[in-house]
Protein backbone atom coordinates (compact mmCIF):
# COMPACT_ATOMS: atom_id res chain seq x y z
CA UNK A 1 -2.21 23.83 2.42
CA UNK A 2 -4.35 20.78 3.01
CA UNK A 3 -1.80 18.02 2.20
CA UNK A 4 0.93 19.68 5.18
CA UNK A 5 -1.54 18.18 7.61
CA UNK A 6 -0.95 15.06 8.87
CA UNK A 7 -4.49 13.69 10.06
CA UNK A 8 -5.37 14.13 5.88
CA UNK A 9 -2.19 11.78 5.06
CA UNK A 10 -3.77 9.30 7.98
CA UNK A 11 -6.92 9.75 7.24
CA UNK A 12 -6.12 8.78 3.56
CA UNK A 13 -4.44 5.69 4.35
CA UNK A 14 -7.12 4.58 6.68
CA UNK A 15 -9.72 5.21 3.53
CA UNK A 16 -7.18 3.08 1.60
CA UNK A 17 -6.73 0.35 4.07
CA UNK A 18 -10.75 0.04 4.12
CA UNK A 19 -10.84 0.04 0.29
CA UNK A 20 -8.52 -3.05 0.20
CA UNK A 21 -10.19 -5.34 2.34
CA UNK A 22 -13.15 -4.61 0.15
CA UNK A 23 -10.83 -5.30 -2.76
CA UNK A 24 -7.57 -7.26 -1.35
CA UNK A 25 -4.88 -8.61 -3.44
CA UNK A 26 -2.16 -5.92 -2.01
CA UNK A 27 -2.86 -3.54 -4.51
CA UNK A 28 -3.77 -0.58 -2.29
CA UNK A 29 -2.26 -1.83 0.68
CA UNK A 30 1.25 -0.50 -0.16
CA UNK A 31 -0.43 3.11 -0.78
CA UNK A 32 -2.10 2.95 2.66
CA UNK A 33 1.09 1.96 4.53
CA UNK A 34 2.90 4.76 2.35
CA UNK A 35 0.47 7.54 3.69
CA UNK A 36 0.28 6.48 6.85
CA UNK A 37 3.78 6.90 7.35
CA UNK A 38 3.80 9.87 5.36
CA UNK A 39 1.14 11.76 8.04
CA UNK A 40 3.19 10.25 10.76
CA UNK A 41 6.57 11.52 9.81
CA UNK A 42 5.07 15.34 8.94
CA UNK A 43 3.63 14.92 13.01
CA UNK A 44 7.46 14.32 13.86
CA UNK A 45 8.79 16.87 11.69
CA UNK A 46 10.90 14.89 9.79
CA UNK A 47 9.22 15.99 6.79
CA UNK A 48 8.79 19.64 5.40
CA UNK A 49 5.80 21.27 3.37
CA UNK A 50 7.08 20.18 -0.06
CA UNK A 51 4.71 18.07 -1.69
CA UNK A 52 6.99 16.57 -4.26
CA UNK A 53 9.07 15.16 -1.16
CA UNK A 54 5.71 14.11 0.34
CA UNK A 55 4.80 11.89 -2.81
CA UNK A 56 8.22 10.43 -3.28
CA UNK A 57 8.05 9.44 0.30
CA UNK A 58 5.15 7.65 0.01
CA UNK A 59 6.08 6.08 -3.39
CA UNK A 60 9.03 4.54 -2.17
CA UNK A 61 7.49 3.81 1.35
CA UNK A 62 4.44 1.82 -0.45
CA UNK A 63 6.97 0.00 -3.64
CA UNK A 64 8.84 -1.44 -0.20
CA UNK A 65 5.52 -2.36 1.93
CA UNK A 66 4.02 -4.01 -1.56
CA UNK A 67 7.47 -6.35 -1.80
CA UNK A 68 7.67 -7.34 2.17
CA UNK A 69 3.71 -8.34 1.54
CA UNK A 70 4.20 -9.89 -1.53
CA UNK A 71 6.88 -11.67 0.17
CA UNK A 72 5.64 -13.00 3.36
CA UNK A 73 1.84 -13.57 1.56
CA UNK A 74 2.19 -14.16 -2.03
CA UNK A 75 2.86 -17.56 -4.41
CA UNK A 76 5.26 -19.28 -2.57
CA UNK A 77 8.52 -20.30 -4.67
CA UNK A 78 8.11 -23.88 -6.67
CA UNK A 79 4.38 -23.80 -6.56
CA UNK A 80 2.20 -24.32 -9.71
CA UNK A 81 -1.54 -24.86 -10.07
CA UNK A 82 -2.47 -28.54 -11.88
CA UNK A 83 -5.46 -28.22 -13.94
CA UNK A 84 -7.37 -31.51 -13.39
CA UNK A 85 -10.38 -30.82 -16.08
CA UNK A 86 -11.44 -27.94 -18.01
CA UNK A 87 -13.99 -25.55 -17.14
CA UNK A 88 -15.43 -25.63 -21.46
CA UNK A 89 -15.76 -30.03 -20.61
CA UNK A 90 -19.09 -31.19 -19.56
């Protein structure tokens, strides 16, 4: 089957990757990371040809690459935005 190959799970996270500089806020980035890793690990051998193991892989892969971005790039603890005038004052 098509998803046993790993140049499609690549491939896929490379098309993801592309998608979220076009759209960034992390939100695909996880998913790309997840693939990735998921192509490169079927290229090892470390994973089989079951597709359920495939998607769990990748699930947890991309929940743990969302936190360590979140983490290193998003709102830093104790930081809050001031609103100095309102955008409905003239």
């Amino acid at each position: 089957m098509l998803w046993q190959q790993p140049w499609v799970w690549i491939a896929g996270g490379i098309a993801l990757g592309a998608l979220e500089m076009l759209a960034p806020g992390f939100v695909l980035f996880g998913f790309a990371v997840g693939a990735v890793c998921v192509g490169l690990l079927i290229w090892a051998g470390v994973l089989g040809t079951n597709l359920t193991v495939m998607l769990f892989t990748c699930a947890v892969v991309a929940v743990i690459a969302w936190l360590i971005a979140r983490r290193l790039m998003g709102v830093r603890a104790g930081q809050t935005k001031i609103w100095d005038r309102d955008i409905n004052e003239n």
